[in-house]
N, C-alpha and C. Protein backbone atom coordinates (compact mmCIF):
# COMPACT_ATOMS: atom_id res chain seq x y z
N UNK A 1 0.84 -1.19 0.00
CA UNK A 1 0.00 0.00 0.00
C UNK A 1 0.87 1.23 0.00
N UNK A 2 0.03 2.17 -0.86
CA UNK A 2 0.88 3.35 -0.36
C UNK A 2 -0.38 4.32 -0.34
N UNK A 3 0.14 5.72 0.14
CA UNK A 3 -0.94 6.82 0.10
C UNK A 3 -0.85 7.37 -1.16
N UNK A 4 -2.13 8.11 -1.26
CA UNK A 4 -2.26 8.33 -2.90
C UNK A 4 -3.28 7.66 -3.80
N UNK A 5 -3.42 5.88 -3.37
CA UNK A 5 -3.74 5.04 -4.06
C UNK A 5 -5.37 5.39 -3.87
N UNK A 6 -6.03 4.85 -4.16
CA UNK A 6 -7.81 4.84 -4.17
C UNK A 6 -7.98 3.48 -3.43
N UNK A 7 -9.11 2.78 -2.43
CA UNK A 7 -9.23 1.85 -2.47
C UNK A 7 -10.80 1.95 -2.15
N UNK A 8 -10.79 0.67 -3.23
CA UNK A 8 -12.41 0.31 -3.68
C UNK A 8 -12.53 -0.77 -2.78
N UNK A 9 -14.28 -0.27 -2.09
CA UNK A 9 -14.71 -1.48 -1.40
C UNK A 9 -14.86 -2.66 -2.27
N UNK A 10 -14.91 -4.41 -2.01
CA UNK A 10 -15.40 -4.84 -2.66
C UNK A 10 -16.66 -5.65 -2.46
N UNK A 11 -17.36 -6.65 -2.95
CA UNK A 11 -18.62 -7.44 -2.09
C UNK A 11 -18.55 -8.02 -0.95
N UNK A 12 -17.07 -8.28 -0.76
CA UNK A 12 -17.16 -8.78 0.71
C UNK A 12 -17.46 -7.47 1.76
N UNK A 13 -17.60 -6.28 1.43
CA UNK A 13 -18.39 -5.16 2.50
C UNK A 13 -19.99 -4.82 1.83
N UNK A 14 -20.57 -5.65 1.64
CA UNK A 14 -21.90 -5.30 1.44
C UNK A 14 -22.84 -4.64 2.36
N UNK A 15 -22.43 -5.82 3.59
CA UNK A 15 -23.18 -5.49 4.62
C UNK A 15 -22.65 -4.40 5.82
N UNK A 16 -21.97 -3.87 5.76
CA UNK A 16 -20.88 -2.89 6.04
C UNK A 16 -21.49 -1.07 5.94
N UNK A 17 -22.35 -0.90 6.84
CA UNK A 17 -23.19 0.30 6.43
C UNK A 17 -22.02 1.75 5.65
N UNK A 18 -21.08 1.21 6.51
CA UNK A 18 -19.49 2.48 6.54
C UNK A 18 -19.41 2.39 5.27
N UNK A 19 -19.09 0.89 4.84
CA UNK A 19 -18.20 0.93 3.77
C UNK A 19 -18.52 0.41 2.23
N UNK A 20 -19.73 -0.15 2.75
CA UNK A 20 -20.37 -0.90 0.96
C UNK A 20 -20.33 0.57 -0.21
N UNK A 21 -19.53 0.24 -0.92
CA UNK A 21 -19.69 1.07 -2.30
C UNK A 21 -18.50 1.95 -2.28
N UNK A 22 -17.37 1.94 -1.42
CA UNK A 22 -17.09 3.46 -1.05
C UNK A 22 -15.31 3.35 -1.66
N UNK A 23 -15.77 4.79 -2.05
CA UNK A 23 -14.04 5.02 -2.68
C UNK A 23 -13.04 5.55 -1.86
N UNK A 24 -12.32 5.28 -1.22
CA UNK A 24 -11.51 5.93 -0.43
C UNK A 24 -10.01 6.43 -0.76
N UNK A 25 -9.93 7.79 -0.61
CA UNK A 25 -8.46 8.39 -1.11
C UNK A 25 -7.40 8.49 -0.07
N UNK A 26 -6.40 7.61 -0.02
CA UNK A 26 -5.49 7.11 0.78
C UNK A 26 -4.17 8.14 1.21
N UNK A 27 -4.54 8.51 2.41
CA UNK A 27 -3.91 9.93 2.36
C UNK A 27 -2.79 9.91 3.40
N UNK A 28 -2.39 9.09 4.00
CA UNK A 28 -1.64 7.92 4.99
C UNK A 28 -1.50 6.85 5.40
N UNK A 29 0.17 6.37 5.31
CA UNK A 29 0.33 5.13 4.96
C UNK A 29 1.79 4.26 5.94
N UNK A 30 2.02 4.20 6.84
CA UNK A 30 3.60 4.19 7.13
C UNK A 30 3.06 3.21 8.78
N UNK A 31 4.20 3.19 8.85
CA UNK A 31 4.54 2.09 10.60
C UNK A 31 3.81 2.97 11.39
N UNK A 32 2.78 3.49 11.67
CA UNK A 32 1.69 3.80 12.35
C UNK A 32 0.49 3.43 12.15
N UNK A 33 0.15 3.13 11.00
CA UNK A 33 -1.05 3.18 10.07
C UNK A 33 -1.56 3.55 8.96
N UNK A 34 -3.28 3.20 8.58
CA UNK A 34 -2.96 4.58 7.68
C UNK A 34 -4.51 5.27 8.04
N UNK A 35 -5.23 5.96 6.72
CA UNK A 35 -6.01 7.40 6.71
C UNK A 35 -6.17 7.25 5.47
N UNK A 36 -7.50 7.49 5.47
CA UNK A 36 -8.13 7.74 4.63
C UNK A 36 -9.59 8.78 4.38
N UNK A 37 -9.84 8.93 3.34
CA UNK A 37 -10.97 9.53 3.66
C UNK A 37 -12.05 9.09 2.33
N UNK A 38 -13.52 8.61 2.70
CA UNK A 38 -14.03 7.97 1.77
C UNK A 38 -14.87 9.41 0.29
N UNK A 39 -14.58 9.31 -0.60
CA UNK A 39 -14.95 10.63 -1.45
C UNK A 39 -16.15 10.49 -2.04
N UNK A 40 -16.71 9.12 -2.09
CA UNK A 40 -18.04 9.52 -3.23
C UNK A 40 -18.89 9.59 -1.94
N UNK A 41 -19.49 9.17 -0.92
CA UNK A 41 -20.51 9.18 -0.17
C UNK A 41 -20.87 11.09 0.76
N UNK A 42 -21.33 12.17 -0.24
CA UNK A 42 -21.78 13.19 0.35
C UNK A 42 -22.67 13.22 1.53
N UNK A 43 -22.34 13.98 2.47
CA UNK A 43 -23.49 14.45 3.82
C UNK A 43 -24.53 15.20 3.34
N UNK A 44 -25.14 15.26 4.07
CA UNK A 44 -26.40 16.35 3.87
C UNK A 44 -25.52 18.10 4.52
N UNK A 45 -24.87 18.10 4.52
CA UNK A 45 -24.12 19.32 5.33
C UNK A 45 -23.16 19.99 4.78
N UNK A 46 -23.15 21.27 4.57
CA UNK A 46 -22.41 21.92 4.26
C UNK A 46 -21.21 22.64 5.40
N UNK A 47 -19.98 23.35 4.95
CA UNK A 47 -19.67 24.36 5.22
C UNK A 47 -20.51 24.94 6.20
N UNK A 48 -21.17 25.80 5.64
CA UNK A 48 -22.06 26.78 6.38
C UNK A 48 -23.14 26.21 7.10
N UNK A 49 -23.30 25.28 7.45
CA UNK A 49 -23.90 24.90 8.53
C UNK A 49 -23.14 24.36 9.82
N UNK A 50 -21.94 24.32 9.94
CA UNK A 50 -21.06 24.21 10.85
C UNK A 50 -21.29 25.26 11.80
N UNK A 51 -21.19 26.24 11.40
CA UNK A 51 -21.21 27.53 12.40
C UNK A 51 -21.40 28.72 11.68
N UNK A 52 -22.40 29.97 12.31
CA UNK A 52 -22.47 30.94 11.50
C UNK A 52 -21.34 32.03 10.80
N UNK A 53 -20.19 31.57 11.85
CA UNK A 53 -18.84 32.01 11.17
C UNK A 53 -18.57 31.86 9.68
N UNK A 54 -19.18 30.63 9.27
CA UNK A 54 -19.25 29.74 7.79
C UNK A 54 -20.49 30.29 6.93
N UNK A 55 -21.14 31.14 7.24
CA UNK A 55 -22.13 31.41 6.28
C UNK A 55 -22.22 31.26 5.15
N UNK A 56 -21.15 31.64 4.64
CA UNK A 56 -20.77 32.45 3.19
C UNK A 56 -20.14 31.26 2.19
N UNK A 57 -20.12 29.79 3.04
CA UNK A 57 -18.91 28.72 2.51
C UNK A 57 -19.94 27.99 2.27
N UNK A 58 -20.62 27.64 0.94
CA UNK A 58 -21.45 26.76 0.50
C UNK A 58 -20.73 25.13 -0.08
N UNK A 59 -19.54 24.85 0.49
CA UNK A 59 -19.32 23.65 0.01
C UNK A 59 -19.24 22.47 0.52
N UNK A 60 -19.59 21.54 -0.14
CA UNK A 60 -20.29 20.14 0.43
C UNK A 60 -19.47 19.66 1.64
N UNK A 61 -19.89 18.40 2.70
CA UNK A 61 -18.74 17.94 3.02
C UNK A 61 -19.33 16.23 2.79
N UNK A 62 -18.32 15.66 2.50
CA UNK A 62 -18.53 14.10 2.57
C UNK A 62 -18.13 13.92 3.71
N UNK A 63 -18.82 12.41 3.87
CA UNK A 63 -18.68 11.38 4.93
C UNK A 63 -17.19 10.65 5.43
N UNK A 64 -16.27 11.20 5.69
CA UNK A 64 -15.31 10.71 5.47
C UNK A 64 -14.48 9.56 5.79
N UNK A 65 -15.41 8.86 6.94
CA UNK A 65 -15.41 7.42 7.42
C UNK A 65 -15.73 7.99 9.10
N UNK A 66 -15.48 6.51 9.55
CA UNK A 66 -16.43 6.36 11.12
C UNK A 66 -15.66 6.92 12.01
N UNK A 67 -14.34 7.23 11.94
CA UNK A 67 -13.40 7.90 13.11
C UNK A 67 -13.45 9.15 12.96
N UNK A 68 -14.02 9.98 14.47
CA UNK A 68 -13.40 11.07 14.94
C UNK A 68 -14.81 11.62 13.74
N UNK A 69 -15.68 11.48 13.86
CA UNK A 69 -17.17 12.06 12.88
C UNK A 69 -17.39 13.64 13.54
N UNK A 70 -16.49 13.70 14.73
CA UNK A 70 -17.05 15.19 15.10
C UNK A 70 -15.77 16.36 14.46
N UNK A 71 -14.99 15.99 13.85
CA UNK A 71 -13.68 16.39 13.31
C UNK A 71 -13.97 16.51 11.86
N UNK A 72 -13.73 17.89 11.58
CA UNK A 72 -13.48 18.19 10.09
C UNK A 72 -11.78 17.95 8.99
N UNK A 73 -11.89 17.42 7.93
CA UNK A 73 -11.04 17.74 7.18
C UNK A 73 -10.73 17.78 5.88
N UNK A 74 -9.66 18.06 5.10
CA UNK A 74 -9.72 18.46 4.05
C UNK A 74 -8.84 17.87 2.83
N UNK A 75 -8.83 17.85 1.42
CA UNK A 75 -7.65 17.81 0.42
C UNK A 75 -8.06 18.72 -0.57
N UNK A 76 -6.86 19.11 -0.79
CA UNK A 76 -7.00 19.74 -1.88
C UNK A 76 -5.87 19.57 -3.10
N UNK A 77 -6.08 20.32 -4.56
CA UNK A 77 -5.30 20.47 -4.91
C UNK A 77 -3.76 21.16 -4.77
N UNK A 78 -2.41 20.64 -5.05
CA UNK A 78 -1.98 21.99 -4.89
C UNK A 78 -1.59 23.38 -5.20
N UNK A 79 -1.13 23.78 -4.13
CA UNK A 79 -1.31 25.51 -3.46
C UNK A 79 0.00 25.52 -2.88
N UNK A 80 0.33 26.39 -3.26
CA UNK A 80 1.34 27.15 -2.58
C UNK A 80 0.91 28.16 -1.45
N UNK A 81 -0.15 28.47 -1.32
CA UNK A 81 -0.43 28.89 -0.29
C UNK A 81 -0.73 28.59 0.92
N UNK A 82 -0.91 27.45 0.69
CA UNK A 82 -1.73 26.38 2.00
C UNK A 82 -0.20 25.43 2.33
N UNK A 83 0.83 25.92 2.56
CA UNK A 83 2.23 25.76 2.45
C UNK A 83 2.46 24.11 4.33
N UNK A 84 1.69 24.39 4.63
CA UNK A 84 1.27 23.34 6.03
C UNK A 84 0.70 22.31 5.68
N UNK A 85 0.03 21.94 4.61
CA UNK A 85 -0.47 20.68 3.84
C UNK A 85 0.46 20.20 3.79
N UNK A 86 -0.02 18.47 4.14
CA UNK A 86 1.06 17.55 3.40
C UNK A 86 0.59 16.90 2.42
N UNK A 87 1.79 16.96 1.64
CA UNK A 87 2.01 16.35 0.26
C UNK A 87 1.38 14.37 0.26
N UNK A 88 0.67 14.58 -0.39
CA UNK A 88 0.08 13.24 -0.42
C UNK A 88 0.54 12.50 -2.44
N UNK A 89 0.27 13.26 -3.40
CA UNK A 89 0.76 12.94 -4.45
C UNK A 89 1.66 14.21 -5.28
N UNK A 90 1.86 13.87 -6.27
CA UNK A 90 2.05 15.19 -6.94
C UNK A 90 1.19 16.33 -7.15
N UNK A 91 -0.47 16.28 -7.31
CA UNK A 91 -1.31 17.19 -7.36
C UNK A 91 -2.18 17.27 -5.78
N UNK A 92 -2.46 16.04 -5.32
CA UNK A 92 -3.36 16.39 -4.25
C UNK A 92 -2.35 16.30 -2.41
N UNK A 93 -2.82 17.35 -2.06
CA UNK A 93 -2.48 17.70 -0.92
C UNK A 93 -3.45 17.19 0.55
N UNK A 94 -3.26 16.98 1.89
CA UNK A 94 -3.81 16.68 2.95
C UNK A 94 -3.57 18.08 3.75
N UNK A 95 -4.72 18.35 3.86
CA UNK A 95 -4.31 20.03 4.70
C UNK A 95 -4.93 20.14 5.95
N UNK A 96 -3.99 20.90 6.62
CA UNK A 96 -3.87 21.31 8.54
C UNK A 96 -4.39 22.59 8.54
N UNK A 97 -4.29 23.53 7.38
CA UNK A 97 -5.00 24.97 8.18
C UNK A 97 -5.78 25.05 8.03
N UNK A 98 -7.08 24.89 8.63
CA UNK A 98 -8.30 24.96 8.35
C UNK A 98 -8.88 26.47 8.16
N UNK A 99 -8.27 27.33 9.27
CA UNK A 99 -8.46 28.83 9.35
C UNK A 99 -8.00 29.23 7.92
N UNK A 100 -6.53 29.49 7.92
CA UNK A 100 -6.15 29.81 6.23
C UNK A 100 -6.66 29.17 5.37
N UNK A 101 -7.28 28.44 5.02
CA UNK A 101 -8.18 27.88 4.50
C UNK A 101 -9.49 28.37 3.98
N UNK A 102 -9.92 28.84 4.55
CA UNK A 102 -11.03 29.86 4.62
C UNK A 102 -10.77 31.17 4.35
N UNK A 103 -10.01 31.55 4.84
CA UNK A 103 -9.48 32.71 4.47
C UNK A 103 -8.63 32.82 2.95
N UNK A 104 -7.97 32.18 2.36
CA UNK A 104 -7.97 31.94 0.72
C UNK A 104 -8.93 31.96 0.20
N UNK A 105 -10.31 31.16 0.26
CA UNK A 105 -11.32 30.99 -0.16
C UNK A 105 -12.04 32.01 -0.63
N UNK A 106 -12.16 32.86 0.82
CA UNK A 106 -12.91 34.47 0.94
C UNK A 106 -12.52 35.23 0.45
N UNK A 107 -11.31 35.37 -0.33
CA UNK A 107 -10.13 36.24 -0.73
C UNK A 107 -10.34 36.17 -2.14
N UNK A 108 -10.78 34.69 -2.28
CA UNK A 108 -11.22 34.11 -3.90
C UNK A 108 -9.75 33.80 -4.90
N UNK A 109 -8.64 33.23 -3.42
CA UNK A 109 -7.31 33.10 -3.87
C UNK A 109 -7.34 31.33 -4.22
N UNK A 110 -8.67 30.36 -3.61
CA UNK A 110 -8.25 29.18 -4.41
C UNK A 110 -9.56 29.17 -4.72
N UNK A 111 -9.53 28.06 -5.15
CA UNK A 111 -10.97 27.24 -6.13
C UNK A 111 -11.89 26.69 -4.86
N UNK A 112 -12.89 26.60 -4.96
CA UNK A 112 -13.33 25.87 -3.94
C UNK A 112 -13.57 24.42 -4.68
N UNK A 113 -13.58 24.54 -6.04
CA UNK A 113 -13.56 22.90 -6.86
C UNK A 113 -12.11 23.01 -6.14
N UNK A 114 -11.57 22.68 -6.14
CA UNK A 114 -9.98 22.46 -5.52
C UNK A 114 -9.57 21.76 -4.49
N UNK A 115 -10.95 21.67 -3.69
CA UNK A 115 -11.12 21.61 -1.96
C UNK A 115 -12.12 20.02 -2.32
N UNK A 116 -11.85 19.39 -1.06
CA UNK A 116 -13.01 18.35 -0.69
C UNK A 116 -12.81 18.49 0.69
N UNK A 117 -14.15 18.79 1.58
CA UNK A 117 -14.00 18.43 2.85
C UNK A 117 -14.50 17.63 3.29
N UNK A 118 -14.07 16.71 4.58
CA UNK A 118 -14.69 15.35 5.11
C UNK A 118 -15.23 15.42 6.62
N UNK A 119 -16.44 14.74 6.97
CA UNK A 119 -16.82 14.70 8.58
C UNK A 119 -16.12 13.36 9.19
N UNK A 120 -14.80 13.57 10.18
CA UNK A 120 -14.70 12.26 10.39
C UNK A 120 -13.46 11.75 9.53
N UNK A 121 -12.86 10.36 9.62
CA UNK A 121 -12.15 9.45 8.65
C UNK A 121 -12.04 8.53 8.90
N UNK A 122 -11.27 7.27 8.12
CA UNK A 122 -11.13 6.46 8.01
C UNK A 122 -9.96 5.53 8.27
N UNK A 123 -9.89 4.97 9.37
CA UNK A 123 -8.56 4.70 10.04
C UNK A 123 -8.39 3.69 9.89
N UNK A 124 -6.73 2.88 9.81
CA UNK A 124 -6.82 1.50 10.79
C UNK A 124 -5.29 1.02 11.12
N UNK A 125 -5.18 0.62 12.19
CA UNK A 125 -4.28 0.19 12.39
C UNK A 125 -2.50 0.03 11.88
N UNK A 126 -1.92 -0.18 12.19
CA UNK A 126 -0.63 -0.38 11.32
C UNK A 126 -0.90 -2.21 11.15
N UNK A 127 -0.58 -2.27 9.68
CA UNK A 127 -0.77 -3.58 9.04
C UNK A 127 -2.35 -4.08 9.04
N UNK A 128 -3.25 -3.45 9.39
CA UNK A 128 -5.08 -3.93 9.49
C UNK A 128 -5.46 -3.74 8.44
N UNK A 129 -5.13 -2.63 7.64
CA UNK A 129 -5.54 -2.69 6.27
C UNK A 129 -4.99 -3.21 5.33
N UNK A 130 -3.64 -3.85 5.60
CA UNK A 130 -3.14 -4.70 4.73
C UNK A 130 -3.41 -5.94 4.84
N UNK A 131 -4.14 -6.63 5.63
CA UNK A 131 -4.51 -8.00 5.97
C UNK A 131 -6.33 -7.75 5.61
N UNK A 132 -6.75 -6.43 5.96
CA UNK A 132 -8.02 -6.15 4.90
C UNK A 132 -8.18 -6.50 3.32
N UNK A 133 -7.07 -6.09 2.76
CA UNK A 133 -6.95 -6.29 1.41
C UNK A 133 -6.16 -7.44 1.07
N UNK A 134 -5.85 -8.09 1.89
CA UNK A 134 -5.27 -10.12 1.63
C UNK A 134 -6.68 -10.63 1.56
N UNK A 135 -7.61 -10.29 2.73
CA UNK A 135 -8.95 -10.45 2.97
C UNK A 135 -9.69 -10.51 1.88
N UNK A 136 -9.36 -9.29 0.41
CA UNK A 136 -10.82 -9.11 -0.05
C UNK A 136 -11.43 -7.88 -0.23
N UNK A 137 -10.65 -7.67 1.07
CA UNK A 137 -12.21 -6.52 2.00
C UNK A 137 -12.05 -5.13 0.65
N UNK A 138 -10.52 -5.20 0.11
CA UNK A 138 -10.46 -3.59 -0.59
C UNK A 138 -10.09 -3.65 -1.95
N UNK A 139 -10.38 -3.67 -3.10
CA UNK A 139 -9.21 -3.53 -4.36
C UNK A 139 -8.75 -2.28 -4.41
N UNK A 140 -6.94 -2.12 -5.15
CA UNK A 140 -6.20 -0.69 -4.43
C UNK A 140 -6.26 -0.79 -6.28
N UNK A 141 -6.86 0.89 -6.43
CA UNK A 141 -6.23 1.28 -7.42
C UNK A 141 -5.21 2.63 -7.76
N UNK A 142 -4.41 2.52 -8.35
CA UNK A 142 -3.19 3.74 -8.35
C UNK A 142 -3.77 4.23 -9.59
N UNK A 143 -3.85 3.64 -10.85
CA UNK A 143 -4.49 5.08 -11.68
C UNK A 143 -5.77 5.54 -11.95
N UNK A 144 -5.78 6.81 -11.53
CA UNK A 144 -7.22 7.43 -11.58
C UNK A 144 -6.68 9.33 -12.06
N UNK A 145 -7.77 9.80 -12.57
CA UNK A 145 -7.86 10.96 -12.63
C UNK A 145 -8.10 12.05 -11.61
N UNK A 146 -7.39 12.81 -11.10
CA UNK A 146 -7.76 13.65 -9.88
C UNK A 146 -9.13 14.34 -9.96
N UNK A 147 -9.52 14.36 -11.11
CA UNK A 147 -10.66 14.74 -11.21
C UNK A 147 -12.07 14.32 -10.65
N UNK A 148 -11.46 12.98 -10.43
CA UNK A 148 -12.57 11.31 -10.16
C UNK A 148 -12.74 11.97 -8.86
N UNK A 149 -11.61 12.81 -7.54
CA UNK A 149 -11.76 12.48 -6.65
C UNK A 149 -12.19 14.00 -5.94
N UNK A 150 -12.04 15.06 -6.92
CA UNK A 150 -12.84 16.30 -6.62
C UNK A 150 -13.81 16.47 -7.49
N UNK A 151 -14.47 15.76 -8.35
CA UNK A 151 -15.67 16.23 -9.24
C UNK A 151 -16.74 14.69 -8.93
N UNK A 152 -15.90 13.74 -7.92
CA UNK A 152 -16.62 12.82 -8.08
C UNK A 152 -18.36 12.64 -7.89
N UNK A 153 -18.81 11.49 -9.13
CA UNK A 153 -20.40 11.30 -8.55
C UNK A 153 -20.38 10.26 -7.72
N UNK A 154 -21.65 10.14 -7.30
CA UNK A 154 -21.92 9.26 -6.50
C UNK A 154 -21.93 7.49 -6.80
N UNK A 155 -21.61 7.42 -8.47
CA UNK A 155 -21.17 6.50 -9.27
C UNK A 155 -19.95 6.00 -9.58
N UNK A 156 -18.93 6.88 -8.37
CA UNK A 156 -17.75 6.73 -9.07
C UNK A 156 -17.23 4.72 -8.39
N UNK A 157 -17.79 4.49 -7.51
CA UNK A 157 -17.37 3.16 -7.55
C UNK A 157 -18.08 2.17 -8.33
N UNK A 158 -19.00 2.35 -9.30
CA UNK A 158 -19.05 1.59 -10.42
C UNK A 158 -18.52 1.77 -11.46
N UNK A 159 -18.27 3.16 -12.00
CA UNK A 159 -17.19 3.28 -12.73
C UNK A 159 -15.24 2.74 -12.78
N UNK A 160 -14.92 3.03 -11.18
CA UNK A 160 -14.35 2.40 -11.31
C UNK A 160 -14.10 0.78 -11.31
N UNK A 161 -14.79 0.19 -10.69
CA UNK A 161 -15.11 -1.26 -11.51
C UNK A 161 -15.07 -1.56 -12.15
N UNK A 162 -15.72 -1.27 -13.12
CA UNK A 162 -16.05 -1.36 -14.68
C UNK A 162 -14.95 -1.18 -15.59
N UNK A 163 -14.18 0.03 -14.64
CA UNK A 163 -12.37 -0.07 -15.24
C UNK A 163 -11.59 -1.22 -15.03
N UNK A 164 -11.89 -2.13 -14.24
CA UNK A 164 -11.01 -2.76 -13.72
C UNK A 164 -11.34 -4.43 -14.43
N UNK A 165 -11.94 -3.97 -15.77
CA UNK A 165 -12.48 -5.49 -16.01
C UNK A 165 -13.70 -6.50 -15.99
N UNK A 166 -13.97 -7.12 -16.94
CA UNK A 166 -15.20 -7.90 -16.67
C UNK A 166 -15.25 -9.14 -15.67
N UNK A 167 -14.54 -9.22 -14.83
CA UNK A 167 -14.38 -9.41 -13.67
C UNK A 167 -15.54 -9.20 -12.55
N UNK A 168 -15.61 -8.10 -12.91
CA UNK A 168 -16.38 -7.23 -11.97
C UNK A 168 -17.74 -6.57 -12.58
N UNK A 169 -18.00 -6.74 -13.84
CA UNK A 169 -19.38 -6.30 -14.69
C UNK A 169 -20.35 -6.27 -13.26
N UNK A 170 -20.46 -7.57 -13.31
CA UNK A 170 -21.67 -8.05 -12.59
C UNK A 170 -21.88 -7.40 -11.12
N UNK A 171 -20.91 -7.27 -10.43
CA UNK A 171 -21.17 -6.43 -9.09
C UNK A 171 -21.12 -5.40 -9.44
N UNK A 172 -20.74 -5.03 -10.20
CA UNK A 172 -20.77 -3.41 -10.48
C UNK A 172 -22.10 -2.64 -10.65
N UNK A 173 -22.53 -3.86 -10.75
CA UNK A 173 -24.22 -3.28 -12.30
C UNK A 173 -25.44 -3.78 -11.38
N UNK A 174 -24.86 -4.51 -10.03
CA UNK A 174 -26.33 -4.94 -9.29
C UNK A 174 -26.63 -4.01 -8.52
N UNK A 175 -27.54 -3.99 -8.08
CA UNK A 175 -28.23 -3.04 -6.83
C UNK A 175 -27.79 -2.98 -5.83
N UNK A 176 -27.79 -1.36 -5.06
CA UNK A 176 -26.94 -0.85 -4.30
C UNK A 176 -27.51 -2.57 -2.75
N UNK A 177 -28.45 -3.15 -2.61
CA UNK A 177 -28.49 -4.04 -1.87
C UNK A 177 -28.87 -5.29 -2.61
N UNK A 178 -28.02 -5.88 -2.80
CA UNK A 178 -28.96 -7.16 -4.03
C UNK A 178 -30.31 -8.17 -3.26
N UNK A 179 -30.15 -7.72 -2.00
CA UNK A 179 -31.43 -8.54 -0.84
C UNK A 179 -32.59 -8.03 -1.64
N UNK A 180 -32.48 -7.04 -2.47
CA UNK A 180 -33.80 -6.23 -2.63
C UNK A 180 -34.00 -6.38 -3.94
N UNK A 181 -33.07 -7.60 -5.00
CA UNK A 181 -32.95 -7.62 -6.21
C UNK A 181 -34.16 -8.78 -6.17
């Protein structure tokens, strides 16, 4: 594993309320653990419903997995301005200032397409997610378009499936619960 990579749930998390369907952008990876944060599954919540400080910040936040759900965070593209982010690939960044952050925004110094924010993330262990994916539990994919992971729909884990081979047609294409097929 490394960070950077995408990892797709596969059928063995069906029943998995967290995790059935979910794309996750791998944003730490090393003898601690790693982090993630899941990108296609949107909240009902914005920005500006956080606090009236946020009024003015109409952008989405996804679900970003089950740890720490009362904790906000972020990636973005990079910025040279947001100089406290860590470097996760060549384009996408993991960012710490949440204040400067906002304050670029308001300034209309970055994109807010640029930005994804998350409630929460997605943790596990050092070596748990690598015995997850001996398991089953994840397929890791490394090429994707950065685009997949700031413009993503809510389709993007059948699409990526569907990249990955007819292998996978068939789960790709059944219903979000097949109990109900």
């Amino acid at each position: 594993m490394r960070k950077g990579n995408l990892l797709i749930s596969n059928y063995t998390l069906i029943n998995d309320l967290e995790f059935n369907r979910s794309v996750i952008y791998l944003t730490k990876d090393n003898g601690e653990g790693s982090i993630g944060f899941v990108i296609n599954k949107k909240s009902s919540y914005k920005i500006c419903d956080l606090d009236k400080e946020f009024s003015d910040i109409k952008a989405p936040i996804y679900l970003g997995g089950p740890v720490s759900v009362d904790t906000i965070h972020f990636i973005h593209r990079k910025n040279t301005m947001l100089s406290s982010s860590e470097k996760v690939s060549n384009e996408i960044y993991w960012g710490k200032d949440f204040e400067k952050l906002i304050s670029l925004i308001r300034k209309k110094e970055i994109d807010i397409g640029n930005i994804k924010f998350f409630m929460g993330y997605s943790g596990w262990e050092y070596k748990q997610l690598e015995s997850e994916i001996i398991e089953n539990s994840w397929l890791v994919q490394n090429k994707f378009n950065s685009d997949d992971i700031f413009q993503c729909k809510k389709d993007l884990w059948k699409k990526i499936l569907l990249s990955l081979g007819d292998k996978y047609k068939l789960w790709a294409n059944s219903p979000e619960n097949p109990n109900y097929n």
